[in-house]
C-alpha atoms as a PDB file:
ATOM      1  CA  UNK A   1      42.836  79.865 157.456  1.00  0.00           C
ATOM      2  CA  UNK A   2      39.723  80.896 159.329  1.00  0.00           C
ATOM      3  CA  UNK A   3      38.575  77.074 159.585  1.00  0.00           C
ATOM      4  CA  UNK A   4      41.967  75.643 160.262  1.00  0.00           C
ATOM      5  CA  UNK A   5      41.995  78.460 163.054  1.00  0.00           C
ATOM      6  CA  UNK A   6      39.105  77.224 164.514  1.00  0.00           C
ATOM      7  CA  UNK A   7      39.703  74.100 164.988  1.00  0.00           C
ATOM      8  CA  UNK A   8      42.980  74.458 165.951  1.00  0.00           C
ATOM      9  CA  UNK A   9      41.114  76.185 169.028  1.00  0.00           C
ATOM     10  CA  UNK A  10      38.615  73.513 169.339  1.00  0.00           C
ATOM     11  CA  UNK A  11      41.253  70.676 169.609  1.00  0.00           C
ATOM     12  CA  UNK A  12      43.569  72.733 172.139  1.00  0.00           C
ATOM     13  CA  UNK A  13      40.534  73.210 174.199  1.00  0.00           C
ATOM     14  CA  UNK A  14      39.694  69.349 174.150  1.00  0.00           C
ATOM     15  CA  UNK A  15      43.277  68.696 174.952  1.00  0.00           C
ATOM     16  CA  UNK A  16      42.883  71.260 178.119  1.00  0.00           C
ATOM     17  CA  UNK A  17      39.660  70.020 179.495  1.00  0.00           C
ATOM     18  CA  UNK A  18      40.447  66.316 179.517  1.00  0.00           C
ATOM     19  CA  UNK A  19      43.188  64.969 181.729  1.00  0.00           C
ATOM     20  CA  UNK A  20      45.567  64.350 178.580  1.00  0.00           C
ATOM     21  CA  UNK A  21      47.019  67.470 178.211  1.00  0.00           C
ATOM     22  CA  UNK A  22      47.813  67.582 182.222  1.00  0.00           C
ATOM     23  CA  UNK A  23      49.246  63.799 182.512  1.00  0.00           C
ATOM     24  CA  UNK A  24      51.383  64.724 179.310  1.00  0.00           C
ATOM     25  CA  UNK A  25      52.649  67.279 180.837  1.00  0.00           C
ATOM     26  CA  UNK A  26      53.209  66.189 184.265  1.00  0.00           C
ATOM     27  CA  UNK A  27      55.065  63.338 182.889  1.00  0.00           C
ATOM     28  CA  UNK A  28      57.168  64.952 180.686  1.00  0.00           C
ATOM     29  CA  UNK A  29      58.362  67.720 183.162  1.00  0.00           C
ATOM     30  CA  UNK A  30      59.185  65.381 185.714  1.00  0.00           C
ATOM     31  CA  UNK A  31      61.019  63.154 183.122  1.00  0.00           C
ATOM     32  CA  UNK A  32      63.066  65.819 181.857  1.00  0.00           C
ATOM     33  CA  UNK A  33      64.037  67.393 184.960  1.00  0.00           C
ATOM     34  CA  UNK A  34      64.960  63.779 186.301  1.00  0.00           C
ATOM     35  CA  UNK A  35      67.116  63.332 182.942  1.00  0.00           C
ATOM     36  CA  UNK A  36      68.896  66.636 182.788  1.00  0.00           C
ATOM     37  CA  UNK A  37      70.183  66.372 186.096  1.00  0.00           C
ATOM     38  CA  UNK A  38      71.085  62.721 185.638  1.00  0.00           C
ATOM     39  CA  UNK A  39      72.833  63.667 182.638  1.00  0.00           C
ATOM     40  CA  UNK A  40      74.782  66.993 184.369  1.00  0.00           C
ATOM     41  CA  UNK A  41      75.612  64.679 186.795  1.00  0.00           C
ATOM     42  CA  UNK A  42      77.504  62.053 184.925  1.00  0.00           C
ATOM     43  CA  UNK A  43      79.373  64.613 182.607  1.00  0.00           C
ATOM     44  CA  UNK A  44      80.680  66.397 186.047  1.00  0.00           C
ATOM     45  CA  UNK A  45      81.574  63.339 187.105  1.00  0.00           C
ATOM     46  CA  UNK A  46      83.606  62.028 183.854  1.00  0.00           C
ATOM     47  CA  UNK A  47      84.891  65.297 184.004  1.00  0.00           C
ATOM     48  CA  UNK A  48      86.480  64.766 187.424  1.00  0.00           C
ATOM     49  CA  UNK A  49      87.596  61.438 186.850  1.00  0.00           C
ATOM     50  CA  UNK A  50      89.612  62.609 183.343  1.00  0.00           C
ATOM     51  CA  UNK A  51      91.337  65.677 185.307  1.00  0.00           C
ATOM     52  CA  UNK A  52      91.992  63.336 188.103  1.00  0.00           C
ATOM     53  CA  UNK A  53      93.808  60.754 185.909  1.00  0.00           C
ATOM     54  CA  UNK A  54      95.562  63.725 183.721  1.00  0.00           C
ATOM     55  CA  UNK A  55      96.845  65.355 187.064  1.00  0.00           C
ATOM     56  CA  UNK A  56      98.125  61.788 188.168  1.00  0.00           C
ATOM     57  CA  UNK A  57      99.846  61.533 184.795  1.00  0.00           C
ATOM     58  CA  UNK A  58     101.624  64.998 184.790  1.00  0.00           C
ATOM     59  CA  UNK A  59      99.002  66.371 181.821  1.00  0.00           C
ATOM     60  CA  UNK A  60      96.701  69.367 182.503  1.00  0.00           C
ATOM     61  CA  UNK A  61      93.008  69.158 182.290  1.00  0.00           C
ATOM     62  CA  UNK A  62      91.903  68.598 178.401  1.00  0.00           C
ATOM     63  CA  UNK A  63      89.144  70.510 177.348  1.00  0.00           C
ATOM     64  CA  UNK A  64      85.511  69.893 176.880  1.00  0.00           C
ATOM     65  CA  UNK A  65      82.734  70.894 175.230  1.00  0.00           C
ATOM     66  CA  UNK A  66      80.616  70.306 178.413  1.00  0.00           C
ATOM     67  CA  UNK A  67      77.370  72.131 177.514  1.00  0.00           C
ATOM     68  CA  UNK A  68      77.521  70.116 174.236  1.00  0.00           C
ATOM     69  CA  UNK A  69      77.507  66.898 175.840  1.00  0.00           C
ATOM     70  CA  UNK A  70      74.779  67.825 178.168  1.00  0.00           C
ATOM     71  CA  UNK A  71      72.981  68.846 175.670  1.00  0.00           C
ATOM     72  CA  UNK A  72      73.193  66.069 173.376  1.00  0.00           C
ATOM     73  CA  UNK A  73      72.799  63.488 175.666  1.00  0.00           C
ATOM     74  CA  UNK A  74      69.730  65.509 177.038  1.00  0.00           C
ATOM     75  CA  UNK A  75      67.653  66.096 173.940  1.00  0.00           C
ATOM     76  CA  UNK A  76      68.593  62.430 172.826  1.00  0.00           C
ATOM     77  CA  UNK A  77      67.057  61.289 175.522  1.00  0.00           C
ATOM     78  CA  UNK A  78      63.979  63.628 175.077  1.00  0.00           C
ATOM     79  CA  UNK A  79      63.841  61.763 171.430  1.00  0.00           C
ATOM     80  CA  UNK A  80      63.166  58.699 173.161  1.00  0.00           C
ATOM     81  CA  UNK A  81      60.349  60.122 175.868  1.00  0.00           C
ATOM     82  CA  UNK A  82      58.840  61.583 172.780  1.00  0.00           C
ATOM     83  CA  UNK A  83      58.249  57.995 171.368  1.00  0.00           C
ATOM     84  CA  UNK A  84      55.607  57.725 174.016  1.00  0.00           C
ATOM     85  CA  UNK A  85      54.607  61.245 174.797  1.00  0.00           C
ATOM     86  CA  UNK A  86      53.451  62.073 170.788  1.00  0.00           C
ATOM     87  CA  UNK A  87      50.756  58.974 170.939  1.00  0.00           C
ATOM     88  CA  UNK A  88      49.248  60.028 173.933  1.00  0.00           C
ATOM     89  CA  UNK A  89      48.849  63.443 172.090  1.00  0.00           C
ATOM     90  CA  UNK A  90      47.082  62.222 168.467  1.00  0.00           C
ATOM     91  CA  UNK A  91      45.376  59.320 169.669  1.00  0.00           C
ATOM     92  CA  UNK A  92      42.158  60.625 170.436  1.00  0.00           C
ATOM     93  CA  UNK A  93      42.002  63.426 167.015  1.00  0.00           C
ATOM     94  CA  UNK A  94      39.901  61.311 164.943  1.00  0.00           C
ATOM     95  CA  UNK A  95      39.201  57.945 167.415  1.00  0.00           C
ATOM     96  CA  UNK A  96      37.703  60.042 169.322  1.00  0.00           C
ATOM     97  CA  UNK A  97      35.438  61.676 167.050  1.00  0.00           C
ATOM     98  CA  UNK A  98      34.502  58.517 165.524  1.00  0.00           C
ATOM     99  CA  UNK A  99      33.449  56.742 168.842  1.00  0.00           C
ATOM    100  CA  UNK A 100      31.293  59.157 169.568  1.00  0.00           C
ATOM    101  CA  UNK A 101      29.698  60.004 166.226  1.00  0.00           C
ATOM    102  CA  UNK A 102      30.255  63.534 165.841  1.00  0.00           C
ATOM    103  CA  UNK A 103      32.752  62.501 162.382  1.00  0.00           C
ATOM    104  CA  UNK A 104      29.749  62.757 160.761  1.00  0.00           C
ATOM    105  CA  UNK A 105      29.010  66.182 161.674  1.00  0.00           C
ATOM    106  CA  UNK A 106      32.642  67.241 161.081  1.00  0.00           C
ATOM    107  CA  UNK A 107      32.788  66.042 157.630  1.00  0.00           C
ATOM    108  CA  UNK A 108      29.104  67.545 156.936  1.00  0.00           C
ATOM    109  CA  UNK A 109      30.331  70.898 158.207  1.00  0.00           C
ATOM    110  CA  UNK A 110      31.738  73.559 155.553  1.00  0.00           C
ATOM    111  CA  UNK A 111      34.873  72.043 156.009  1.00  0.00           C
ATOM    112  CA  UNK A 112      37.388  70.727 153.296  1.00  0.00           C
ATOM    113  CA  UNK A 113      38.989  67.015 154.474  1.00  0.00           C
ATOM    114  CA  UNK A 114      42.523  69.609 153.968  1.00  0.00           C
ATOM    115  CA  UNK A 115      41.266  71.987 156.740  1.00  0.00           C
ATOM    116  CA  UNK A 116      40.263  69.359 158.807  1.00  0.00           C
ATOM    117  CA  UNK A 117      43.372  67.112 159.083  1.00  0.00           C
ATOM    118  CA  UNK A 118      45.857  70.662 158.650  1.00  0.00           C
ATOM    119  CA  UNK A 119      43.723  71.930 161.792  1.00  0.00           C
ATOM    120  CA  UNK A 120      43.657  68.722 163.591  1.00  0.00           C
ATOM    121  CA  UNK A 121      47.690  68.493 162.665  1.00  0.00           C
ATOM    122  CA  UNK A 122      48.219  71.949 163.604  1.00  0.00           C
ATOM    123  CA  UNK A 123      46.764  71.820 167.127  1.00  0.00           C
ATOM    124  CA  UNK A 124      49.393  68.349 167.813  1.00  0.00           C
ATOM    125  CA  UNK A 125      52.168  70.582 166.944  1.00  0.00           C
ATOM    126  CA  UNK A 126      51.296  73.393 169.014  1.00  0.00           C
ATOM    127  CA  UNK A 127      51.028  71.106 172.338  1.00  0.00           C
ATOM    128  CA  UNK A 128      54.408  69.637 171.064  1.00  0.00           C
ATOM    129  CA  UNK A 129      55.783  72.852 171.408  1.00  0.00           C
ATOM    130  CA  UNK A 130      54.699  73.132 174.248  1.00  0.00           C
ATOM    131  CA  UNK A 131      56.682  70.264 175.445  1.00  0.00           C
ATOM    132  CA  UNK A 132      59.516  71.416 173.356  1.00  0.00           C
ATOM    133  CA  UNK A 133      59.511  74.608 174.737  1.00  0.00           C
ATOM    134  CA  UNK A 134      59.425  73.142 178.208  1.00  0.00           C
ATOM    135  CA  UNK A 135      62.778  71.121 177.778  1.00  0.00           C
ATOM    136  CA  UNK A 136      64.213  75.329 177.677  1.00  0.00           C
ATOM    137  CA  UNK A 137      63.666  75.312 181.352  1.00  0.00           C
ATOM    138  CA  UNK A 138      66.852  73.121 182.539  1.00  0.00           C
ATOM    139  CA  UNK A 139      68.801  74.153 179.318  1.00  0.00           C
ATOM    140  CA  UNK A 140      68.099  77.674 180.308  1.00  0.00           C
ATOM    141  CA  UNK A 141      70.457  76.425 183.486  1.00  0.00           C
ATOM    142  CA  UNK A 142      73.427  75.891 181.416  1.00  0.00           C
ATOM    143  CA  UNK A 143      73.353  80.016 180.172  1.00  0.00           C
ATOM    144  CA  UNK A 144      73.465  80.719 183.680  1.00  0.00           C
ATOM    145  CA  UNK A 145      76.412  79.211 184.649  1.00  0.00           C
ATOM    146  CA  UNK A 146      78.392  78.459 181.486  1.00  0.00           C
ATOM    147  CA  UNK A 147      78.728  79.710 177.784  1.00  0.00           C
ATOM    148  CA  UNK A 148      77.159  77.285 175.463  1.00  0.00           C
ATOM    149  CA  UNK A 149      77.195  77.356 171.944  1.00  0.00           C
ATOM    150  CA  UNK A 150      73.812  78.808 170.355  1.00  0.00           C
ATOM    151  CA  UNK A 151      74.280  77.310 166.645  1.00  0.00           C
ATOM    152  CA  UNK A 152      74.908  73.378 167.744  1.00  0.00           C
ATOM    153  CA  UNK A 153      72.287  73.951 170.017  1.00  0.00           C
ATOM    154  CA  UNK A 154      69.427  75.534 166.812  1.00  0.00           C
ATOM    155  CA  UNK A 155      70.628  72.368 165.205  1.00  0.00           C
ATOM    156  CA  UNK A 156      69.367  70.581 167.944  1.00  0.00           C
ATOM    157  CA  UNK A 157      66.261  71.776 168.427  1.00  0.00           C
ATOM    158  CA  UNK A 158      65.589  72.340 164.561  1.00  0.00           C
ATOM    159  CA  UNK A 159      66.101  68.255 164.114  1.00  0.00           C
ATOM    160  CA  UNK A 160      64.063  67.341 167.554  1.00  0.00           C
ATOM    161  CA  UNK A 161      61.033  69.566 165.898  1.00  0.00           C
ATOM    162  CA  UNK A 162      61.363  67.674 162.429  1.00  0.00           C
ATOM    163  CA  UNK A 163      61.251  64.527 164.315  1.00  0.00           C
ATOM    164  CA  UNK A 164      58.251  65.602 166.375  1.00  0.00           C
ATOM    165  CA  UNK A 165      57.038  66.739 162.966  1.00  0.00           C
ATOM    166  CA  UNK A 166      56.861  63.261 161.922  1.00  0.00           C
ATOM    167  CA  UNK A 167      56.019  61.384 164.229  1.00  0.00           C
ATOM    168  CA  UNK A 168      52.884  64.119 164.713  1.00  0.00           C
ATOM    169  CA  UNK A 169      51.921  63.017 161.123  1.00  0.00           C
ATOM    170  CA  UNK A 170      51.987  59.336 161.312  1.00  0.00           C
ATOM    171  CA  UNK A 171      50.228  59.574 164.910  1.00  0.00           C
ATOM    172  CA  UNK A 172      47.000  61.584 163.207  1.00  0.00           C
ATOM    173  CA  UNK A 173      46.967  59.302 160.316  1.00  0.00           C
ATOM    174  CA  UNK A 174      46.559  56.174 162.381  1.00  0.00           C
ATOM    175  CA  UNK A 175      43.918  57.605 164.662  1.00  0.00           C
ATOM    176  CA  UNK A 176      41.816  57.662 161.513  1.00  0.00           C
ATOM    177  CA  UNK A 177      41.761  53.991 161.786  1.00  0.00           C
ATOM    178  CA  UNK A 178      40.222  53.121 164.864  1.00  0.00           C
ATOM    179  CA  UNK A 179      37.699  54.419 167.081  1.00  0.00           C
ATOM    180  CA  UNK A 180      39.611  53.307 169.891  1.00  0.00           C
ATOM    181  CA  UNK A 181      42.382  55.814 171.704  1.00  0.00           C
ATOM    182  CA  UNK A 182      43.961  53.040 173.519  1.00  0.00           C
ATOM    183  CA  UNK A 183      44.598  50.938 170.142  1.00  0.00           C
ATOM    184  CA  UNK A 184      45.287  54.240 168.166  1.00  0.00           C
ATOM    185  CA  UNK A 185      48.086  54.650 170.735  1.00  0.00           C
ATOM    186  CA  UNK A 186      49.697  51.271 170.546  1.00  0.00           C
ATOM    187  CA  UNK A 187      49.633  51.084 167.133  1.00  0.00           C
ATOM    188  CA  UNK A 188      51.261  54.688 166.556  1.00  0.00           C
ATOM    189  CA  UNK A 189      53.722  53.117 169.413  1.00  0.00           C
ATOM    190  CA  UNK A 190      54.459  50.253 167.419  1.00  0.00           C
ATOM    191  CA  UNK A 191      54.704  52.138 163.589  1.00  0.00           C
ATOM    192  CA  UNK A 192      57.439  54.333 165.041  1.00  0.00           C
ATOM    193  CA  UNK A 193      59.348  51.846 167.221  1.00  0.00           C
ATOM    194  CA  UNK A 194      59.512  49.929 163.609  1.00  0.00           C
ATOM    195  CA  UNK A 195      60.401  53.258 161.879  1.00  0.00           C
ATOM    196  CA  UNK A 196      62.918  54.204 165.020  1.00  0.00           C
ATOM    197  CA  UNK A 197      64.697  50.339 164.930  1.00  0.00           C
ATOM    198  CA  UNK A 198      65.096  50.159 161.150  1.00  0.00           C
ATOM    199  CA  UNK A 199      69.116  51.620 161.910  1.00  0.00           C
ATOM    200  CA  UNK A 200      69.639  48.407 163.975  1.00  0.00           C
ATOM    201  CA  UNK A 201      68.994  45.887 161.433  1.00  0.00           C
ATOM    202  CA  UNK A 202      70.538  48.273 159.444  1.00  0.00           C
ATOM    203  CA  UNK A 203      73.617  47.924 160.721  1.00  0.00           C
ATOM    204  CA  UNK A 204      73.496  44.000 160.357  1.00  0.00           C
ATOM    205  CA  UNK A 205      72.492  44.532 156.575  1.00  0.00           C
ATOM    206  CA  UNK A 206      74.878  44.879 153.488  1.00  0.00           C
ATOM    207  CA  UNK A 207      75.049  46.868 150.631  1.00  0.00           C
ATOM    208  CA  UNK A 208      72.133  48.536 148.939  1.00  0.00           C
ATOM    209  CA  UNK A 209      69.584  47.087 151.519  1.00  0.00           C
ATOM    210  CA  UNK A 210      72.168  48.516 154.123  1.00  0.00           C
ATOM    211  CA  UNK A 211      71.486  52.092 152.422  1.00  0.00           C
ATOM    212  CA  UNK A 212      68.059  51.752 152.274  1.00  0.00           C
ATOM    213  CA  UNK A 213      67.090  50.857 155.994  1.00  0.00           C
ATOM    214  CA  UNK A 214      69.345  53.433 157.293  1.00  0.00           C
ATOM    215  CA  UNK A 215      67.989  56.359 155.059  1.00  0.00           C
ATOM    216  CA  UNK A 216      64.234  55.502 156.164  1.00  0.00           C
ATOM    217  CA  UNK A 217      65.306  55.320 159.538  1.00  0.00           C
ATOM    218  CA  UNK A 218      64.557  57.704 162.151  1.00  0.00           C
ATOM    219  CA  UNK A 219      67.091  57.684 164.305  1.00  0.00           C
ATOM    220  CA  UNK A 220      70.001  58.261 161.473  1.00  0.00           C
ATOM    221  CA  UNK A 221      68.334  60.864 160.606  1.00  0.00           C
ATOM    222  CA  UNK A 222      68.330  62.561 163.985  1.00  0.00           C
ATOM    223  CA  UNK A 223      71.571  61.906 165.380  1.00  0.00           C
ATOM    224  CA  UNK A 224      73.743  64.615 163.305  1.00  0.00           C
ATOM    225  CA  UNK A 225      71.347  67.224 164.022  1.00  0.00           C
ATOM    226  CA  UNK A 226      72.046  65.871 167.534  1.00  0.00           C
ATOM    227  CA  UNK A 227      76.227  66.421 166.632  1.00  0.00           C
ATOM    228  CA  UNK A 228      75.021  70.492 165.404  1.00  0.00           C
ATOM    229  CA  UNK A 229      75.713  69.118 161.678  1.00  0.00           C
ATOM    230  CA  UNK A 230      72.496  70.785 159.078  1.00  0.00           C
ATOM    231  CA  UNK A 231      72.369  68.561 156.613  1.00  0.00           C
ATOM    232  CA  UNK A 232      69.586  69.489 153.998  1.00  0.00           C
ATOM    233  CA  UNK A 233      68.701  65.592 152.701  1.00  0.00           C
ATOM    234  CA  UNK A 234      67.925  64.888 156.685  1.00  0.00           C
ATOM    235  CA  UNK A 235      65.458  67.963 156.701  1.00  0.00           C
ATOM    236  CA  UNK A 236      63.659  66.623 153.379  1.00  0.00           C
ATOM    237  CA  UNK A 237      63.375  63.252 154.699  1.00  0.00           C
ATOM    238  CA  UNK A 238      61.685  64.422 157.479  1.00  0.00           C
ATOM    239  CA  UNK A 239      59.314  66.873 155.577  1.00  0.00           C
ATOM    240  CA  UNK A 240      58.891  64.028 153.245  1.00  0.00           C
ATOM    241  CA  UNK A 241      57.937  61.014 155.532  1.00  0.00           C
ATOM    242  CA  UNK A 242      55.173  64.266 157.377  1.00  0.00           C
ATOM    243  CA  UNK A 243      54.025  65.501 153.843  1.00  0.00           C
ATOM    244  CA  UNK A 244      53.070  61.634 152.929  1.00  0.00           C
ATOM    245  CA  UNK A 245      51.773  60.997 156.091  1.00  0.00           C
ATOM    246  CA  UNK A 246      49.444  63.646 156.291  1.00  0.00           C
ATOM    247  CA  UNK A 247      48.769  62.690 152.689  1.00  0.00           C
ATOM    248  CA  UNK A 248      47.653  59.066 153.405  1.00  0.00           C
ATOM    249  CA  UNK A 249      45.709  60.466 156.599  1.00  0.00           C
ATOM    250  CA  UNK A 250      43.901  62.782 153.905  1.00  0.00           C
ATOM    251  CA  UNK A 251      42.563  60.378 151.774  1.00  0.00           C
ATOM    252  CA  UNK A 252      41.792  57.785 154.637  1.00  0.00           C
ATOM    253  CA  UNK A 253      38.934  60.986 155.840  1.00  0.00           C
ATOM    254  CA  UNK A 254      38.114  61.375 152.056  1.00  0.00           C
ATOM    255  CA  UNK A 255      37.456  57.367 152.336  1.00  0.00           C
ATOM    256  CA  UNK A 256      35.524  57.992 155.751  1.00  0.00           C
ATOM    257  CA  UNK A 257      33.235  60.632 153.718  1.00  0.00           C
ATOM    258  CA  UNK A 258      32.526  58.344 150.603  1.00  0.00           C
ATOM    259  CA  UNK A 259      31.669  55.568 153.358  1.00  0.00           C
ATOM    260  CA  UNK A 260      29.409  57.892 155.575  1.00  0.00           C
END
């Protein structure tokens, strides 16, 4: 744990002296302040527009879950941001390293190739919470001036982590196959768009291919944690598709260390 530690450490400090960490952040902040009040504003505006139309009609106003909504439609929207945000933040684990050389000296150092992808792995996650943890900031709003409901809202959060999980996992696997940062990037981009648009050709698909596409999708997956529904086969699949991804990005540095 000692090793994995330390290069947790090391990676978080890379992260904090380049400009990556900062333009992540920036972006994200800004994006999810802009969304959330987008979002409030539309639901307060439906929500006018329905009482309106029920007053006209002689009905009182019907009730809504209006925290939920925001919610949902908030951290669905996050999903998406993330689809860019998470390559920016494993593209340069093992390009980098490669590019400049010192790969050799990691994988010559008393390091196992587990410690060094778990640490590597371990320091994505803990800037992803740090994004995660940032979206609290305008949900945070909604406790002020309203009641939300705490369990929907785990469920949420539980499934948006699971996601970031995985997407994490494929991220640092592809960065150990390129020394580039920009390609590592676009092709992480590009695995996950596939991964994230498998439910619409799903949905033009029949039978057992039908079942298949939509279970390896991502966004399936996603969207009843997204309702506050725990479902335990849409937790495995996502601990699944991370476990095999930090698998494959195992044995692609045990094939770097045979090479070197």
């Amino acid at each position: 744990m000692r090793n994995i530690a330390a290069i947790v450490e090391r990676e978080l400090r890379a992260y904090f002296i380049s400009p990556i960490a900062y333009v992540v952040l920036t972006i994200f902040l800004f994006l999810s302040g802009l969304f959330f009040q987008t979002m409030l504003s539309q639901i307060l505006q439906m929500a006018m527009v329905q009482s309106m139309q029920g007053a006209q009609f002689g009905r009182g106003p019907q009730p809504m879950d209006m925290p939920g909504m925001v919610t949902s439609a908030f951290l669905n929207t996050m999903s998406v941001i993330l689809l860019f945000m998470i390559p920016m933040i494993t593209m340069g684990l093992f390009s980098e390293e490669k590019k400049r050389g010192t790969i050799e000296l990691l994988l010559t150092a008393p390091l196992t190739d587990l410690q060094v992808v778990l640490g590597k792995f371990f320091a994505a996650v803990s800037f992803f919470l740090i994004l995660l943890f940032a979206t609290l900031l305008p949900v945070a709003v909604l406790y002020i001036y309203s009641n939300p409901a705490t369990g929907p809202l785990l469920s949420k959060y539980l499934g948006l982590l699971l996601y970031g999980l995985a997407l994490l996992s494929i991220g640092l696997f592809i960065s150990t196959l390129t020394e580039n940062q920009i390609v590592s990037a676009v092709l992480s981009f590009g695995t996950i768009m596939v991964l994230w648009l498998v439910d619409v050709v799903a949905q033009r698909a029949e039978g057992t291919v039908k079942s298949v596409l939509t279970y390896l999708s991502l966004l399936s997956h996603l969207d009843d944690f997204m309702k506050g529904v725990l479902s335990t086969s849409h937790i495995v699949f996502y601990l699944s598709l991370t476990l095999f991804a930090l698998f494959l990005t195992y044995r692609s540095i045990d094939s770097l260390r045979w090479r070197g």
